[in-house]
C-alpha atoms as a PDB file:
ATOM      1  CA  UNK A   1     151.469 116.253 110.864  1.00  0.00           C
ATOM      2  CA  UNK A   2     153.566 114.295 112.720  1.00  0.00           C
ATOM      3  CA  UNK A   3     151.554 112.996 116.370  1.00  0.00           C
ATOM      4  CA  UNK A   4     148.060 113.647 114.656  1.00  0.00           C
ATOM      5  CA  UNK A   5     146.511 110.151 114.719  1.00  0.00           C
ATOM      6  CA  UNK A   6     143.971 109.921 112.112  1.00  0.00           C
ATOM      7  CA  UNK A   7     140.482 109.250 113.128  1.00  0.00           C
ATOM      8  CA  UNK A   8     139.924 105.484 114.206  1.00  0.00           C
ATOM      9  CA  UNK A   9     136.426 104.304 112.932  1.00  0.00           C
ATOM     10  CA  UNK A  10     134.442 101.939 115.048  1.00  0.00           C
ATOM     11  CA  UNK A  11     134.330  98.521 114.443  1.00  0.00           C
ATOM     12  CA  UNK A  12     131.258  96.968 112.612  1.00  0.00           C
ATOM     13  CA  UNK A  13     128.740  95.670 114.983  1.00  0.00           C
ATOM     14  CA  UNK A  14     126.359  93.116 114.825  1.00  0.00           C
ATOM     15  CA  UNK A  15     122.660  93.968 115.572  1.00  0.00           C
ATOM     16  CA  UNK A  16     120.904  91.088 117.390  1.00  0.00           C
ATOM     17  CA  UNK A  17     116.619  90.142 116.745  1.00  0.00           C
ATOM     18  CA  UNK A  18     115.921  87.646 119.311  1.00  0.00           C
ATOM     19  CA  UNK A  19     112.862  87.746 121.138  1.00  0.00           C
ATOM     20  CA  UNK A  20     111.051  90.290 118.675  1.00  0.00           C
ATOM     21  CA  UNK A  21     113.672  92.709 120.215  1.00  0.00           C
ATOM     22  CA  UNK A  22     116.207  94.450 118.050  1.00  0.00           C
ATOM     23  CA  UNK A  23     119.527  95.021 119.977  1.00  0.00           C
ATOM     24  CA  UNK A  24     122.167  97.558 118.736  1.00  0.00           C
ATOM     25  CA  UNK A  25     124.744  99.692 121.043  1.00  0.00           C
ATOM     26  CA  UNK A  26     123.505  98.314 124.262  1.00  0.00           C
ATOM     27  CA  UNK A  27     120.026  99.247 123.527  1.00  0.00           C
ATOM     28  CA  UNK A  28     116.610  97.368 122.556  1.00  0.00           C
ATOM     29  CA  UNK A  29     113.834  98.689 120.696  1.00  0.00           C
ATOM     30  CA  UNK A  30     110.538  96.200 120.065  1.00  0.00           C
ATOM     31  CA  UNK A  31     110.385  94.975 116.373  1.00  0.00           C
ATOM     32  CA  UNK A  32     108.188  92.885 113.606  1.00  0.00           C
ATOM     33  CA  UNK A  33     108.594  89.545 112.403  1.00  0.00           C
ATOM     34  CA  UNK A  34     107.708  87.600 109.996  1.00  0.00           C
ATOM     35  CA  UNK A  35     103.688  85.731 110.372  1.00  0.00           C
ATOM     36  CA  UNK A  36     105.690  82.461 110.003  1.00  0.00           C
ATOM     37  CA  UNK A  37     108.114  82.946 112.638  1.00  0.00           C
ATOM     38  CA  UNK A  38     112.154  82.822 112.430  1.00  0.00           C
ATOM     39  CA  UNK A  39     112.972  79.255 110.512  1.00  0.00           C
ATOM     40  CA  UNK A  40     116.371  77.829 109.398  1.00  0.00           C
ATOM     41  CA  UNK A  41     114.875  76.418 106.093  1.00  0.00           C
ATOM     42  CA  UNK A  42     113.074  79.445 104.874  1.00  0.00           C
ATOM     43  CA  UNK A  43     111.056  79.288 101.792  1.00  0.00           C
ATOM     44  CA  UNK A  44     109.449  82.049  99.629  1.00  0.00           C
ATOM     45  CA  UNK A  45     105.769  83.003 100.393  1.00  0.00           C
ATOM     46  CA  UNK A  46     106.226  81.251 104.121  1.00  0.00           C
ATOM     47  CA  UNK A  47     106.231  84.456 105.748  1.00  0.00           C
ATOM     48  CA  UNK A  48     108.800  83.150 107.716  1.00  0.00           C
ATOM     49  CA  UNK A  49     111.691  85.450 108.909  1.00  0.00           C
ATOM     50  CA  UNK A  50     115.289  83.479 108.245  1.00  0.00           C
ATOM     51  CA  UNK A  51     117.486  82.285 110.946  1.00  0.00           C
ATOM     52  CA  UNK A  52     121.083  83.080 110.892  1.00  0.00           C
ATOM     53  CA  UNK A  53     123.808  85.967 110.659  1.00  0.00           C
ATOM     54  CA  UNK A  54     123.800  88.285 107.676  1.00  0.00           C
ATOM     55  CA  UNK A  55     125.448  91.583 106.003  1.00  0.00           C
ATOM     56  CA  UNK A  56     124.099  94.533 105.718  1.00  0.00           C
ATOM     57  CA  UNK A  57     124.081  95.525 102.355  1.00  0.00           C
ATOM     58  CA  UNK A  58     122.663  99.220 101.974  1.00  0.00           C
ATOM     59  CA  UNK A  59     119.746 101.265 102.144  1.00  0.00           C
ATOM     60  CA  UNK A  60     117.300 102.759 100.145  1.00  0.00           C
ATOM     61  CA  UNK A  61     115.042 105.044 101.163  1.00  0.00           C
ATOM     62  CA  UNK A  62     112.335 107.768  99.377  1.00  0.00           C
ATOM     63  CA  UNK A  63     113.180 110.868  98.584  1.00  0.00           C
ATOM     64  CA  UNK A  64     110.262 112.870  98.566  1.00  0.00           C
ATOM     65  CA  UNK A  65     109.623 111.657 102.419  1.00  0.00           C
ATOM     66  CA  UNK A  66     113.140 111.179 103.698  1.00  0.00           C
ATOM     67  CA  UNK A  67     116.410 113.423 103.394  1.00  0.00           C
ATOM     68  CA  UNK A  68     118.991 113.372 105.720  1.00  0.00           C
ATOM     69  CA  UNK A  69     119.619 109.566 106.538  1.00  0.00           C
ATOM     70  CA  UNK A  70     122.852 109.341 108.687  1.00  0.00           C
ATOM     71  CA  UNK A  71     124.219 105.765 108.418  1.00  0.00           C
ATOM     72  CA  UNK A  72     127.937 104.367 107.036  1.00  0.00           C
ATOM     73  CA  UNK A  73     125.777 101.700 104.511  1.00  0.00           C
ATOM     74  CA  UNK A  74     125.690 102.755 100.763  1.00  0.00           C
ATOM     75  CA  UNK A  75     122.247 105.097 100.204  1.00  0.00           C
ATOM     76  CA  UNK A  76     120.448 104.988  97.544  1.00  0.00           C
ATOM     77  CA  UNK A  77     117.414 107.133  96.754  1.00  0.00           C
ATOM     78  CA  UNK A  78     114.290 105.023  95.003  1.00  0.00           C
ATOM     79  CA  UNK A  79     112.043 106.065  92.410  1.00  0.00           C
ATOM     80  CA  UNK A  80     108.538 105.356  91.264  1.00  0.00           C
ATOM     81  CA  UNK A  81     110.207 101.876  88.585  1.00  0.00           C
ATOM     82  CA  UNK A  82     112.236 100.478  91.683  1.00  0.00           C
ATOM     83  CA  UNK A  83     110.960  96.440  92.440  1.00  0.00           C
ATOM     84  CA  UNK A  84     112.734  93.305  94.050  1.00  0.00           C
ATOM     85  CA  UNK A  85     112.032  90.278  92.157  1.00  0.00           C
ATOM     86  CA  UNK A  86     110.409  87.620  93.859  1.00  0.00           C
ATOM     87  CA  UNK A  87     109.890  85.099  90.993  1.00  0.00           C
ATOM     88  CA  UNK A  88     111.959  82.173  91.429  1.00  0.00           C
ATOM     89  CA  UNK A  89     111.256  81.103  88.024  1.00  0.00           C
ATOM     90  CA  UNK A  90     112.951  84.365  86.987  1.00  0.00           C
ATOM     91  CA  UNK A  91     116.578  84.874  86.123  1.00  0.00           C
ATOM     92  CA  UNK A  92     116.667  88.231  88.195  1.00  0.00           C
ATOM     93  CA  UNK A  93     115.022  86.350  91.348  1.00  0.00           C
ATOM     94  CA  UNK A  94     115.453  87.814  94.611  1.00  0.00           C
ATOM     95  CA  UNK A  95     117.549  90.603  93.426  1.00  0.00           C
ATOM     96  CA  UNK A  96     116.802  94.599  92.799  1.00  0.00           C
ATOM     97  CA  UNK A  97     114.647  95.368  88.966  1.00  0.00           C
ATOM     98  CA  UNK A  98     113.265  98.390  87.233  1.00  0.00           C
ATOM     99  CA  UNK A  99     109.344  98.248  85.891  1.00  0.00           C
ATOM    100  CA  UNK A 100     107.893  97.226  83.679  1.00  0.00           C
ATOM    101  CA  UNK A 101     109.007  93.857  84.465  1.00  0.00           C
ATOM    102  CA  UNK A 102     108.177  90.899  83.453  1.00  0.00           C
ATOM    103  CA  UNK A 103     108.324  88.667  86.507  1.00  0.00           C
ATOM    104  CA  UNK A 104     106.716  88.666  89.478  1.00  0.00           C
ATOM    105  CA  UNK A 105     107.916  91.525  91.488  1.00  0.00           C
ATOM    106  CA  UNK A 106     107.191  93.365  94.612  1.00  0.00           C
ATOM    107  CA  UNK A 107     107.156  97.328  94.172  1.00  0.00           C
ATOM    108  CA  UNK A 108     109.394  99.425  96.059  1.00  0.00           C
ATOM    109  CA  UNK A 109     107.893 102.823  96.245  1.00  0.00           C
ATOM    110  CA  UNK A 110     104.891 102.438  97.971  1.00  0.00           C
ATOM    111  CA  UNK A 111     101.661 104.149  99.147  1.00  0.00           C
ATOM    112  CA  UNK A 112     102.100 102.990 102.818  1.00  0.00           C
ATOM    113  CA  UNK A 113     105.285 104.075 104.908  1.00  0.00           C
ATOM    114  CA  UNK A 114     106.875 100.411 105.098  1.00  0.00           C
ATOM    115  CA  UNK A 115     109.097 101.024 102.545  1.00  0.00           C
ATOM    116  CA  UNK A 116     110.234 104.773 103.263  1.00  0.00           C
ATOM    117  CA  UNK A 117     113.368 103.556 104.532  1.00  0.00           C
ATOM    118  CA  UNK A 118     114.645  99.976 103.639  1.00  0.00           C
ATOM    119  CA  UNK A 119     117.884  98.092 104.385  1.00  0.00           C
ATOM    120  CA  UNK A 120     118.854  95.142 102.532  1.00  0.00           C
ATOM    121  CA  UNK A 121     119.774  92.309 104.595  1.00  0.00           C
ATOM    122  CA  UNK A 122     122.455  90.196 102.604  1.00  0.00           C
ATOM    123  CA  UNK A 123     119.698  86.601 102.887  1.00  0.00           C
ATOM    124  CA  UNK A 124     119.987  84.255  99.841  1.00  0.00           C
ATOM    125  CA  UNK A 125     122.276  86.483  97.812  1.00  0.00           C
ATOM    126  CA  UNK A 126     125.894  84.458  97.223  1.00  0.00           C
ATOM    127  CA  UNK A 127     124.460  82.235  95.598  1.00  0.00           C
ATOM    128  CA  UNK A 128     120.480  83.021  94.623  1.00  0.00           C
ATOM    129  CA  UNK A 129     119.228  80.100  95.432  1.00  0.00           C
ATOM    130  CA  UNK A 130     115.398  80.059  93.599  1.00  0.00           C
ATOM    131  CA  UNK A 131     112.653  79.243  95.921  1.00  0.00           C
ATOM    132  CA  UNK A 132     114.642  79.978  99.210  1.00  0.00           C
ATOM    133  CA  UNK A 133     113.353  83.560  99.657  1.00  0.00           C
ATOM    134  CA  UNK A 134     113.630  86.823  98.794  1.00  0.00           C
ATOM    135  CA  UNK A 135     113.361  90.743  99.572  1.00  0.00           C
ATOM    136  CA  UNK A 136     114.652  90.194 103.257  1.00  0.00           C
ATOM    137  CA  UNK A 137     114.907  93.586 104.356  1.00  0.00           C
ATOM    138  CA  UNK A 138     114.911  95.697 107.125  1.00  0.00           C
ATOM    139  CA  UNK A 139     112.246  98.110 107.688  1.00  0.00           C
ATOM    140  CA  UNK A 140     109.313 100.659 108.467  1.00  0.00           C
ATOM    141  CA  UNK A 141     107.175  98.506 110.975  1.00  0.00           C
ATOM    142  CA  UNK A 142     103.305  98.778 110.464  1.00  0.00           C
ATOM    143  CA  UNK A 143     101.285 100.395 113.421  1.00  0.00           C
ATOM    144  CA  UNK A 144     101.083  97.481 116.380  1.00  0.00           C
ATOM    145  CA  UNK A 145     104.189  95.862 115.112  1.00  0.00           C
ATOM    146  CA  UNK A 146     101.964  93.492 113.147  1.00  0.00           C
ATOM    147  CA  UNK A 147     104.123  90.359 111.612  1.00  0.00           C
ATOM    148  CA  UNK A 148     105.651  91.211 108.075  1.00  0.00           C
ATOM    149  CA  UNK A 149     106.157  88.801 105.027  1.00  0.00           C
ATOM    150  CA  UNK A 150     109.810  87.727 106.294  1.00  0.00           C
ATOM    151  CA  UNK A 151     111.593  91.153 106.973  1.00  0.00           C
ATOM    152  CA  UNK A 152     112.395  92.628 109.983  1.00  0.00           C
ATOM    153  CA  UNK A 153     110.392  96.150 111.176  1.00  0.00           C
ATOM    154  CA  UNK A 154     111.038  98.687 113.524  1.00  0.00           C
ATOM    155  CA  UNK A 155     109.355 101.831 114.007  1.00  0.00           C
ATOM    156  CA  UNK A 156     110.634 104.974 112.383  1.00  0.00           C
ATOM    157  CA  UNK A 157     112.902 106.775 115.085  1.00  0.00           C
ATOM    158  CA  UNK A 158     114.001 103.371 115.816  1.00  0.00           C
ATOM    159  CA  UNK A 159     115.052 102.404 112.531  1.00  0.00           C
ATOM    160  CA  UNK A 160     116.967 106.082 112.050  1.00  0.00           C
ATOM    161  CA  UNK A 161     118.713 105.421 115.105  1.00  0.00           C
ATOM    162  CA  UNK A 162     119.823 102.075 114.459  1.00  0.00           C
ATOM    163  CA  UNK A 163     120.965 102.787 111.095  1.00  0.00           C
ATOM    164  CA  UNK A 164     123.618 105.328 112.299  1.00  0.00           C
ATOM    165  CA  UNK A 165     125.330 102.586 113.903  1.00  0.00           C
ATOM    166  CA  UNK A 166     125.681 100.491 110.424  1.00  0.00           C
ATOM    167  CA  UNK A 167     128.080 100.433 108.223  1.00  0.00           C
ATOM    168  CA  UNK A 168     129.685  98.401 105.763  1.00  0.00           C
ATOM    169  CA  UNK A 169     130.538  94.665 107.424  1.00  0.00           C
ATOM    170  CA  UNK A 170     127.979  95.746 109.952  1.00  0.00           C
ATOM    171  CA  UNK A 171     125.483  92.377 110.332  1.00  0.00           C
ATOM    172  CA  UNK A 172     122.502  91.485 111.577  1.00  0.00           C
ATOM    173  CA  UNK A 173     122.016  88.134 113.596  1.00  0.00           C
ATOM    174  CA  UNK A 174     118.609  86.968 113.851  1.00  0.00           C
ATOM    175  CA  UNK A 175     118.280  84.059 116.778  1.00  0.00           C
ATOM    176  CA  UNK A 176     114.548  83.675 117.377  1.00  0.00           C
END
Protein backbone atom coordinates (compact mmCIF):
# COMPACT_ATOMS: atom_id res chain seq x y z
CA UNK A 1 0.00 0.00 0.00
CA UNK A 2 2.82 1.91 -0.29
CA UNK A 3 1.74 6.03 -1.26
CA UNK A 4 -1.88 5.41 0.20
CA UNK A 5 -2.00 7.96 3.05
CA UNK A 6 -4.47 6.90 5.51
CA UNK A 7 -7.37 9.10 6.14
CA UNK A 8 -6.39 12.28 8.29
CA UNK A 9 -9.29 13.06 10.79
CA UNK A 10 -10.07 16.64 11.58
CA UNK A 11 -8.95 18.21 14.46
CA UNK A 12 -11.36 18.66 17.50
CA UNK A 13 -13.01 21.97 17.48
CA UNK A 14 -14.27 24.05 19.98
CA UNK A 15 -17.95 25.23 19.74
CA UNK A 16 -18.36 28.81 21.04
CA UNK A 17 -22.02 30.17 23.15
CA UNK A 18 -21.53 33.77 23.44
CA UNK A 19 -24.24 36.01 22.89
CA UNK A 20 -27.06 33.22 23.09
CA UNK A 21 -25.42 32.18 19.72
CA UNK A 22 -23.90 28.76 19.29
CA UNK A 23 -20.89 28.88 16.84
CA UNK A 24 -19.49 25.67 15.20
CA UNK A 25 -17.72 25.39 11.56
CA UNK A 26 -18.09 28.99 10.74
CA UNK A 27 -21.71 28.94 11.36
CA UNK A 28 -24.25 30.34 14.15
CA UNK A 29 -27.46 29.00 15.06
CA UNK A 30 -29.63 30.97 18.04
CA UNK A 31 -29.61 28.94 21.36
CA UNK A 32 -31.09 28.74 25.19
CA UNK A 33 -29.56 29.66 28.29
CA UNK A 34 -29.85 29.25 31.47
CA UNK A 35 -32.84 31.83 33.51
CA UNK A 36 -29.80 32.86 35.64
CA UNK A 37 -27.53 33.84 33.01
CA UNK A 38 -23.77 32.54 32.29
CA UNK A 39 -21.83 32.93 35.92
CA UNK A 40 -18.25 31.90 36.88
CA UNK A 41 -19.37 30.68 40.40
CA UNK A 42 -22.27 28.53 39.43
CA UNK A 43 -24.32 26.91 42.03
CA UNK A 44 -27.01 24.15 41.82
CA UNK A 45 -30.71 25.28 41.50
CA UNK A 46 -29.33 28.97 40.22
CA UNK A 47 -30.39 28.33 36.85
CA UNK A 48 -27.37 29.80 35.91
CA UNK A 49 -25.46 28.49 32.79
CA UNK A 50 -21.45 28.05 33.81
CA UNK A 51 -18.76 30.13 32.39
CA UNK A 52 -15.73 28.54 31.01
CA UNK A 53 -14.31 25.86 28.45
CA UNK A 54 -15.42 22.26 28.72
CA UNK A 55 -15.26 18.57 27.05
CA UNK A 56 -17.63 17.04 25.42
CA UNK A 57 -18.28 13.93 26.90
CA UNK A 58 -21.00 11.91 24.82
CA UNK A 59 -24.45 11.73 23.91
CA UNK A 60 -27.43 10.08 24.71
CA UNK A 61 -30.28 10.20 22.93
CA UNK A 62 -33.94 8.07 22.76
CA UNK A 63 -34.38 5.41 20.84
CA UNK A 64 -37.83 5.11 20.09
CA UNK A 65 -37.65 8.91 18.61
CA UNK A 66 -34.12 9.10 17.29
CA UNK A 67 -31.96 6.57 15.11
CA UNK A 68 -29.37 7.58 13.03
CA UNK A 69 -27.30 10.23 15.09
CA UNK A 70 -24.06 11.01 13.10
CA UNK A 71 -21.48 12.48 15.53
CA UNK A 72 -17.64 11.14 16.57
CA UNK A 73 -18.84 11.44 20.65
CA UNK A 74 -19.62 8.03 22.35
CA UNK A 75 -23.72 7.27 21.83
CA UNK A 76 -25.56 5.87 24.06
CA UNK A 77 -29.22 4.94 23.74
CA UNK A 78 -31.47 5.79 27.13
CA UNK A 79 -34.14 3.90 28.60
CA UNK A 80 -37.21 4.51 30.68
CA UNK A 81 -34.59 4.02 34.54
CA UNK A 82 -31.94 6.56 33.06
CA UNK A 83 -31.55 9.87 35.78
CA UNK A 84 -28.62 12.38 36.57
CA UNK A 85 -28.29 12.93 40.15
CA UNK A 86 -28.66 16.26 41.34
CA UNK A 87 -28.43 15.72 45.15
CA UNK A 88 -25.40 17.14 46.49
CA UNK A 89 -25.92 15.41 49.65
CA UNK A 90 -25.65 12.21 47.57
CA UNK A 91 -22.56 10.17 46.92
CA UNK A 92 -23.56 9.75 43.13
CA UNK A 93 -24.13 13.72 42.81
CA UNK A 94 -24.01 15.19 39.53
CA UNK A 95 -23.21 12.04 37.80
CA UNK A 96 -25.44 9.46 35.50
CA UNK A 97 -28.03 6.77 37.95
CA UNK A 98 -30.57 4.11 37.22
CA UNK A 99 -34.25 4.37 39.12
CA UNK A 100 -35.39 3.73 41.64
CA UNK A 101 -33.04 5.96 43.29
CA UNK A 102 -32.79 7.17 46.28
CA UNK A 103 -31.57 10.73 45.87
CA UNK A 104 -32.82 13.46 44.31
CA UNK A 105 -32.61 12.94 40.65
CA UNK A 106 -33.72 14.44 37.46
CA UNK A 107 -35.26 11.80 34.90
CA UNK A 108 -33.82 11.33 31.63
CA UNK A 109 -36.46 9.94 29.41
CA UNK A 110 -38.95 12.37 29.26
CA UNK A 111 -42.48 13.23 28.02
CA UNK A 112 -41.35 16.54 26.36
CA UNK A 113 -38.64 16.52 23.47
CA UNK A 114 -35.79 18.33 25.61
CA UNK A 115 -34.17 15.37 26.32
CA UNK A 116 -34.46 13.38 22.88
CA UNK A 117 -31.00 14.11 22.20
CA UNK A 118 -28.56 15.14 25.06
CA UNK A 119 -24.81 15.83 25.18
CA UNK A 120 -22.96 15.86 28.29
CA UNK A 121 -20.89 18.80 28.77
CA UNK A 122 -17.78 17.72 30.96
CA UNK A 123 -18.97 20.86 34.02
CA UNK A 124 -18.07 19.85 37.63
CA UNK A 125 -16.95 16.33 36.81
CA UNK A 126 -12.90 15.98 37.81
CA UNK A 127 -13.53 16.48 40.80
CA UNK A 128 -17.58 16.49 41.80
CA UNK A 129 -17.58 19.18 43.68
CA UNK A 130 -21.25 18.97 45.80
CA UNK A 131 -23.30 22.03 45.51
CA UNK A 132 -21.47 23.48 42.37
CA UNK A 133 -23.96 22.11 39.80
CA UNK A 134 -24.99 19.47 37.94
CA UNK A 135 -26.64 17.85 34.67
CA UNK A 136 -24.94 20.56 32.36
CA UNK A 137 -25.88 19.33 29.14
CA UNK A 138 -26.44 20.19 25.81
CA UNK A 139 -29.76 20.01 24.33
CA UNK A 140 -33.36 19.99 22.67
CA UNK A 141 -34.33 23.78 23.09
CA UNK A 142 -38.05 24.40 24.13
CA UNK A 143 -40.28 26.29 21.51
CA UNK A 144 -39.14 30.29 21.73
CA UNK A 145 -35.77 29.34 22.99
CA UNK A 146 -37.10 29.91 26.51
CA UNK A 147 -34.06 29.94 29.26
CA UNK A 148 -33.25 26.31 30.59
CA UNK A 149 -32.13 25.27 34.20
CA UNK A 150 -28.25 25.75 33.30
CA UNK A 151 -27.83 23.73 29.97
CA UNK A 152 -27.39 24.89 26.75
CA UNK A 153 -30.46 24.34 23.90
CA UNK A 154 -30.62 24.43 20.39
CA UNK A 155 -33.31 23.47 18.20
CA UNK A 156 -33.43 20.02 16.69
CA UNK A 157 -31.78 20.33 13.10
CA UNK A 158 -29.44 22.53 14.82
CA UNK A 159 -28.37 20.31 17.42
CA UNK A 160 -28.01 17.22 14.63
CA UNK A 161 -25.91 19.38 12.71
CA UNK A 162 -23.69 20.52 15.28
CA UNK A 163 -23.17 17.22 16.69
CA UNK A 164 -21.56 15.84 13.46
CA UNK A 165 -18.83 18.14 13.99
CA UNK A 166 -18.00 16.63 17.69
CA UNK A 167 -15.94 14.29 18.60
CA UNK A 168 -13.90 13.13 21.30
CA UNK A 169 -11.59 16.31 22.71
CA UNK A 170 -14.15 18.36 20.88
CA UNK A 171 -15.17 21.36 23.64
CA UNK A 172 -17.49 23.72 24.17
CA UNK A 173 -16.53 27.34 25.39
CA UNK A 174 -19.23 29.24 26.86
CA UNK A 175 -18.21 33.25 27.13
CA UNK A 176 -21.47 35.05 27.89
Amino acid sequence: MSGVRPKKLREPMDLIVKNRTLHCAERAFPCAIGRGGIRTHKREGDGATPRGRFALLSLMFRPDRRHEIVTGLPKHPLSTNDAWCDDPTHASYNQFVSLPFSGRHERLWRDDTIYDVIVVIGYNLAPIIPGRGSAIFLHVARNEYTPTDGCVALALPDLLEVVTHCQQGTKIAILE
